[in-house]
Protein backbone atom coordinates (compact mmCIF):
# COMPACT_ATOMS: atom_id res chain seq x y z
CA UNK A 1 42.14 82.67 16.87
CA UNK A 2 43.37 86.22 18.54
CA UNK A 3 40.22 87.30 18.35
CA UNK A 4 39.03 84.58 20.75
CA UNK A 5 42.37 84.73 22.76
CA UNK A 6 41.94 88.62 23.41
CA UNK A 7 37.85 87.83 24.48
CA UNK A 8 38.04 84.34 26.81
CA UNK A 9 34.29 85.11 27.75
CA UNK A 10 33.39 84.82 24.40
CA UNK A 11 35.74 81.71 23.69
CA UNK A 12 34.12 80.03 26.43
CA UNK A 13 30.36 80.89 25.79
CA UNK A 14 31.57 79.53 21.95
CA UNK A 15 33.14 76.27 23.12
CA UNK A 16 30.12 75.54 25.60
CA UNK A 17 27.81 76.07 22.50
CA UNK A 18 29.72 73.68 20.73
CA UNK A 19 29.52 70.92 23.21
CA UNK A 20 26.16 71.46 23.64
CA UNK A 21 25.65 70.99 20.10
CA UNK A 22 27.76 67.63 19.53
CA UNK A 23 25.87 66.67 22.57
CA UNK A 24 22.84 66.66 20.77
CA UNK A 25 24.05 65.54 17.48
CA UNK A 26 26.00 62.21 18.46
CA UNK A 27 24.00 59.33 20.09
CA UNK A 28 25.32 56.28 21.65
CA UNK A 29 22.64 53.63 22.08
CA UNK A 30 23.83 50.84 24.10
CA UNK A 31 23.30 47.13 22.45
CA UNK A 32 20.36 46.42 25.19
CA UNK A 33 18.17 49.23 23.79
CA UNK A 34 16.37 50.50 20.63
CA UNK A 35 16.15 53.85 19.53
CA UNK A 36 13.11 55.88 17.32
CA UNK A 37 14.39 58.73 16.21
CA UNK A 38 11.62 61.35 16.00
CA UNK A 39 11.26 64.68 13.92
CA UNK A 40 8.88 67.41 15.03
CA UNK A 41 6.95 64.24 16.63
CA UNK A 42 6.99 61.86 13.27
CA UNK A 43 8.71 58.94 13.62
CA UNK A 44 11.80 58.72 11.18
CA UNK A 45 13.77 55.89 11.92
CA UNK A 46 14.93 53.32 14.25
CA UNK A 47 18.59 52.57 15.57
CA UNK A 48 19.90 49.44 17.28
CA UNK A 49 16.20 47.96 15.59
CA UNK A 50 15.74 44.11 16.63
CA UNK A 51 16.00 41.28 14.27
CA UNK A 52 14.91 37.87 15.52
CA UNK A 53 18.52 36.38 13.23
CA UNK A 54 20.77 38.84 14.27
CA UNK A 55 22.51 38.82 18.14
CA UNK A 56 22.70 41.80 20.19
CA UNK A 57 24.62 44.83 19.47
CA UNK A 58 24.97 43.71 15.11
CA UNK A 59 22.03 45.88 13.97
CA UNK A 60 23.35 49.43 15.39
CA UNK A 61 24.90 49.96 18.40
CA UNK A 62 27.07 51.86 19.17
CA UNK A 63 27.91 55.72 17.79
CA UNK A 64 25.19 57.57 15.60
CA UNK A 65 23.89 61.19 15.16
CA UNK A 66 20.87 63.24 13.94
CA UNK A 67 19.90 66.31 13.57
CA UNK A 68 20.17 68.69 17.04
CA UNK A 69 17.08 70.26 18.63
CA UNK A 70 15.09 68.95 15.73
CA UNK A 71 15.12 65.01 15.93
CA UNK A 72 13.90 63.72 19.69
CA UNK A 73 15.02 59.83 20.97
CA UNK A 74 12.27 57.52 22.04
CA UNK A 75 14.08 54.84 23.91
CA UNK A 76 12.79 51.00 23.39
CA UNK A 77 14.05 47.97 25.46
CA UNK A 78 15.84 45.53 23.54
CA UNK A 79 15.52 42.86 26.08
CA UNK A 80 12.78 40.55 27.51
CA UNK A 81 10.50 41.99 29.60
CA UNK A 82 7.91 41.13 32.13
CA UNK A 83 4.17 42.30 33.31
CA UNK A 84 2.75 40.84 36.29
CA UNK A 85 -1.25 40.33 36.28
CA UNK A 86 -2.91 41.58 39.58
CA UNK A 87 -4.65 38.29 41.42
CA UNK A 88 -7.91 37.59 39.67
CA UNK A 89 -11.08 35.62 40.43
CA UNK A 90 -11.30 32.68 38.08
CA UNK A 91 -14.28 29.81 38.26
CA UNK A 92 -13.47 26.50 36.33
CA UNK A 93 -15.54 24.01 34.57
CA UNK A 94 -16.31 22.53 37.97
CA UNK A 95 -17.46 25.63 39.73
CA UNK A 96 -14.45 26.20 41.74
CA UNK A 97 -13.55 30.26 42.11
CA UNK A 98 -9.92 30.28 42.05
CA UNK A 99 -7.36 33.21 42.72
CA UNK A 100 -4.83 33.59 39.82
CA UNK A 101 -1.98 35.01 39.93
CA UNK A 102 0.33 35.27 36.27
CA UNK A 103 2.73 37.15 33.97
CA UNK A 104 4.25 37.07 30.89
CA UNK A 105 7.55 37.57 29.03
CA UNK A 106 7.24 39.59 25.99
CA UNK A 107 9.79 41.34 23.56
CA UNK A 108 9.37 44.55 20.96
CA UNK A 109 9.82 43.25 18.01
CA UNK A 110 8.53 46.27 15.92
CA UNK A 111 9.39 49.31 18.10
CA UNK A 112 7.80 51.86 15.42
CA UNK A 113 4.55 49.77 15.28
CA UNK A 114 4.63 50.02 19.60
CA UNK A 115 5.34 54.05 19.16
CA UNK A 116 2.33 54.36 17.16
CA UNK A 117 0.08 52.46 18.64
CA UNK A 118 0.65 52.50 22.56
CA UNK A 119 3.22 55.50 22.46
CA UNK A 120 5.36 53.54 25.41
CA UNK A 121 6.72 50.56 27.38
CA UNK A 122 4.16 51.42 29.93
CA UNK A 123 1.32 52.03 27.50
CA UNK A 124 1.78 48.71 26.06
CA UNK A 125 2.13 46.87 29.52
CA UNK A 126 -1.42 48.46 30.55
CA UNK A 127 -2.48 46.76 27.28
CA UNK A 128 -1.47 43.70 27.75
CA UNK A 129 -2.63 43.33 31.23
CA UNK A 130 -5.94 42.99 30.90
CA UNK A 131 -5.73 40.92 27.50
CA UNK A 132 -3.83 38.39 30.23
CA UNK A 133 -6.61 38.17 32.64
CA UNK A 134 -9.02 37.61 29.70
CA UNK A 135 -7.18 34.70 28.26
CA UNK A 136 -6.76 32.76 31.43
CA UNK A 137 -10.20 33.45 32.01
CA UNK A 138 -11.38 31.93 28.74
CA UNK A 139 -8.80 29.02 29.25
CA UNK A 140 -9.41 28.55 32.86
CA UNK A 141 -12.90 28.10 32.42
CA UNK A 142 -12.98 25.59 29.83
CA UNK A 143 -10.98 23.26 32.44
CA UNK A 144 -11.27 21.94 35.97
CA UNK A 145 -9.40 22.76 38.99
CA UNK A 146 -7.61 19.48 38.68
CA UNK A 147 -5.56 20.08 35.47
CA UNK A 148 -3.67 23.12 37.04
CA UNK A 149 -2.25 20.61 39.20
CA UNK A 150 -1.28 18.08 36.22
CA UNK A 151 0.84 17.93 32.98
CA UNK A 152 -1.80 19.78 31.02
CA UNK A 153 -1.28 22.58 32.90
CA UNK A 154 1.38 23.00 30.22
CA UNK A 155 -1.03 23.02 27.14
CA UNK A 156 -3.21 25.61 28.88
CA UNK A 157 -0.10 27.87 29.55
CA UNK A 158 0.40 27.16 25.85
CA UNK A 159 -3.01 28.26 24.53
CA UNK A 160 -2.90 31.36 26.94
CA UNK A 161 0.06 32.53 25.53
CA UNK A 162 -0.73 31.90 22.14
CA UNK A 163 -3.87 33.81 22.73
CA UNK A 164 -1.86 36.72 24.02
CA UNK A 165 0.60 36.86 21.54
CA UNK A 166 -2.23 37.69 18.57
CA UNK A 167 -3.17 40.89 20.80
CA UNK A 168 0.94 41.87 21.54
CA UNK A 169 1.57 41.65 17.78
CA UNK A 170 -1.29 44.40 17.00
CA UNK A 171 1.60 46.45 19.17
CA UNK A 172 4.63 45.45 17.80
CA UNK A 173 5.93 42.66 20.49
CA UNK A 174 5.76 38.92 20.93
CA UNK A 175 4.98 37.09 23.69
CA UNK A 176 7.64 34.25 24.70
CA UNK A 177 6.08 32.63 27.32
CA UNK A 178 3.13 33.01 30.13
CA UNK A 179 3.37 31.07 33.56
CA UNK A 180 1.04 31.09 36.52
CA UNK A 181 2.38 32.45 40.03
CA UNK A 182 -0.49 31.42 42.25
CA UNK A 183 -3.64 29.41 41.91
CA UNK A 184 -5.40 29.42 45.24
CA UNK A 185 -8.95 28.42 46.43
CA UNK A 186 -10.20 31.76 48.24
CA UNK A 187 -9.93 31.51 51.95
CA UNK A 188 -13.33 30.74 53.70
CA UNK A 189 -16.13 28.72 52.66
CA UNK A 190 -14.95 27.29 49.19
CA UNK A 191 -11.61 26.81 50.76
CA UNK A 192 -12.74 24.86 53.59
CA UNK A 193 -15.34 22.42 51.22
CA UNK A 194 -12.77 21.69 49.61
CA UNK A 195 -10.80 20.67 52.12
CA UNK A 196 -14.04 18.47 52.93
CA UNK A 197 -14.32 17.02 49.82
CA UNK A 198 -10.27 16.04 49.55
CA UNK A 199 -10.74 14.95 53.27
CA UNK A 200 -13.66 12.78 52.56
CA UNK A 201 -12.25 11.33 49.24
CA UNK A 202 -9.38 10.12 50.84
CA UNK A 203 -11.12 8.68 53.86
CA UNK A 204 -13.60 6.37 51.07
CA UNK A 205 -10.05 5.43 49.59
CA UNK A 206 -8.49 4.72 52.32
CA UNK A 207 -11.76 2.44 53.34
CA UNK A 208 -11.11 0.89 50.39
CA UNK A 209 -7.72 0.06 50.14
CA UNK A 210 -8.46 -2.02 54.21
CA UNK A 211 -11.32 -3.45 52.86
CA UNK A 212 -9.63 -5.23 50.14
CA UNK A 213 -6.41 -5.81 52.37
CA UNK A 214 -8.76 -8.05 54.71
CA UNK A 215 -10.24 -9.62 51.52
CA UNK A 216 -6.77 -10.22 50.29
CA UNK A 217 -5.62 -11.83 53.82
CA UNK A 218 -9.00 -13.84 53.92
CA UNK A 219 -7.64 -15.44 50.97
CA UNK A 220 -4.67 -15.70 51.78
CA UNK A 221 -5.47 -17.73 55.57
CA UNK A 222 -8.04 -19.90 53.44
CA UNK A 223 -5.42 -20.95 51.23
CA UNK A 224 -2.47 -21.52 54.08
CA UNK A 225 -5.74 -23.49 55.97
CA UNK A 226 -6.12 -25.34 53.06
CA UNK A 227 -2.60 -26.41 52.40
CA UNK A 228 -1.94 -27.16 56.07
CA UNK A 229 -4.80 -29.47 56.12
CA UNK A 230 -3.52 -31.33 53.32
CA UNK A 231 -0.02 -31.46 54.78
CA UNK A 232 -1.57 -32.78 58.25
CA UNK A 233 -3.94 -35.44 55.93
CA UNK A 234 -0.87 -36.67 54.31
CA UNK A 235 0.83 -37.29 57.33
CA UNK A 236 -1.83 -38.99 59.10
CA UNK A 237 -2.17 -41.36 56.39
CA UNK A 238 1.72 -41.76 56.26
CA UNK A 239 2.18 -42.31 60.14
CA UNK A 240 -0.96 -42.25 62.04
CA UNK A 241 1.17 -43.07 65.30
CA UNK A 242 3.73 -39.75 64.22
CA UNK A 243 0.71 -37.51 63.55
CA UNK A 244 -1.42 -38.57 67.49
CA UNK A 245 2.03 -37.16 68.82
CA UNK A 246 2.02 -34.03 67.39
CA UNK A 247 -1.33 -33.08 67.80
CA UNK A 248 -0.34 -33.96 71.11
CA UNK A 249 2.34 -32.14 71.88
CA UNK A 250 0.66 -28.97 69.95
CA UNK A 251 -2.67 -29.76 72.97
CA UNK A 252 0.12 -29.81 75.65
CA UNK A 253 2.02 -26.07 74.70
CA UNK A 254 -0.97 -24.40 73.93
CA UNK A 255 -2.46 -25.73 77.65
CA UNK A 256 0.71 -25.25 79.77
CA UNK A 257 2.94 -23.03 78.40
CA UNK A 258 0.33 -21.00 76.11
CA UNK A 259 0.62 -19.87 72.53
CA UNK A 260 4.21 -17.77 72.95
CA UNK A 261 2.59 -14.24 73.23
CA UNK A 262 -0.34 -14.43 75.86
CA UNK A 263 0.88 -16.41 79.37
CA UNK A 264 -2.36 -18.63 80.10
CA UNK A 265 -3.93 -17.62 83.65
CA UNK A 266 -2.96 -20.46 86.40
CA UNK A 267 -5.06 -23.31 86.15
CA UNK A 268 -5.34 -26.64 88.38
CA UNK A 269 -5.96 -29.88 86.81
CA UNK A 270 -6.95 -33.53 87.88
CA UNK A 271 -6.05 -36.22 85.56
CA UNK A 272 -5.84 -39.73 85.59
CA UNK A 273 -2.58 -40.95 85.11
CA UNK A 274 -4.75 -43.66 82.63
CA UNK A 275 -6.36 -40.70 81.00
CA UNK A 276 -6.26 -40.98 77.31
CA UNK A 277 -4.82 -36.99 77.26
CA UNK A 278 -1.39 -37.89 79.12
CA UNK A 279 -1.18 -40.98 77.39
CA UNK A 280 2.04 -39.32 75.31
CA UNK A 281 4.07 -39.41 78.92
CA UNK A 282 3.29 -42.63 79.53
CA UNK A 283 5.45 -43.90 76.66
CA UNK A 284 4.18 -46.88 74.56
């Protein structure tokens, strides 16, 4: 101890060593991230590893050491991550070329088995990317446009990501679940026939809906027609006398005063008073 009190350079070249050397010794990995502790480039083993049973921060988190300047960290996200698929060119089943645009949600499951085999997060990612665009190519094109925009857009999702999982396990990660961004009809010609074709759909429904509408209301007047013209029977053969007035009085409104929603042009007319049409204001 006086030898370092009488030399202070010394004591603090010594003390900076030492800190330099717990530095490298202790290692505190947080409960979000794995750890592969490597030895001259050989994987050892793996701190903080993830186990599907266990919750975060149980399986190693916290305070550990190794062996300074000789064992190297190669940090692994714990967590769920993403990769985003570039837009692609897709043609379904009924020769539309679509525009997709997708990701998936993946974990590392086996970080020593994603060391090994892609080396990094990043390697793995530009694995997986392509794989993507190959399985909603392979889906895609088994299916037409139409079933994007429907429930079984969920079974396709479903078979995509199942597809895409059997590749991520070959690197040590599972895929939790795939979803599509964008689906868009490329801009120009297809886009605009098929605007054509949903325009010209709708117009044949829409010609069908009127023209059973005015079959429906032929019916419909027939039947009223039908029933009046019993009503109007029954009455004349009830009260002839009741049933003369009125069809009279009906002859007299729709001549003078019109039917209620067109005002009939001015006309003049020259009657008998005897005249069998103004008998009604004659009395009996």
């Amino acid at each position: 101890m006086s030898f370092l009190l009488r030399r202070p350079l010394f004591a603090t070249v010594a003390a900076i060593l030492a800190l330099i050397v717990l530095l490298n010794t202790v290692v505190v990995v947080p409960e979000t991230r794995q750890a592969i502790i490597t030895r001259f480039g050989k994987p050892i083993y793996i701190l903080n590893q993830y186990r599907a049973d266990q919750p975060l921060g149980s399986a190693g988190a916290g305070l550990n050491w190794r062996i300074p300047f000789v064992d190297n960290l190669v940090w692994v996200d714990k967590r769920v991550l993403d990769v985003d698929m570039e837009r692609r060119q897709v043609t379904s089943t009924d020769q539309q070329r679509l525009e997709v645009d997708a990701f998936a949600r993946y974990r590392i499951v086996d970080p020593l088995r994603m060391y090994i085999r892609a080396r990094s997060v990043d390697g793995l990612q530009a694995a997986l990317v392509p794989n993507l665009g190959s399985e909603l190519r392979n889906e895609l094109g088994k299916r037409p446009f139409a079933s994007l925009l429907s429930p079984e857009r969920e079974g396709v999702m479903e078979n995509v990501r199942r597809g895409l999982d059997r590749v991520a396990r070959q690197y040590g990660a599972e895929v939790i679940d795939v979803r599509i961004k964008k689906a868009d009809l490329p801009t120009g010609t297809p886009l605009d026939s098929a605007y054509d074709r949903m325009k010209t759909a709708r117009e044949q429904e829409a010609r069908s809906i009127r023209a059973e509408g005015a079959k429906l209301a032929q019916i419909i007047r027939a039947q009223a027609d039908a029933d009046a013209s019993k009503v109007y029977a029954d009455s004349f053969g009830k009260d002839p006398q009741f049933y003369d007035f009125y069809r009279a009085m009906q002859s007299y409104q729709a001549t003078f005063l019109g039917d209620g929603v067109t005002k009939p042009s001015p006309t003049t007319m020259i009657l008998s008073p005897q005249s069998d049409y103004l008998k009604q204001f004659s009395g009996r």
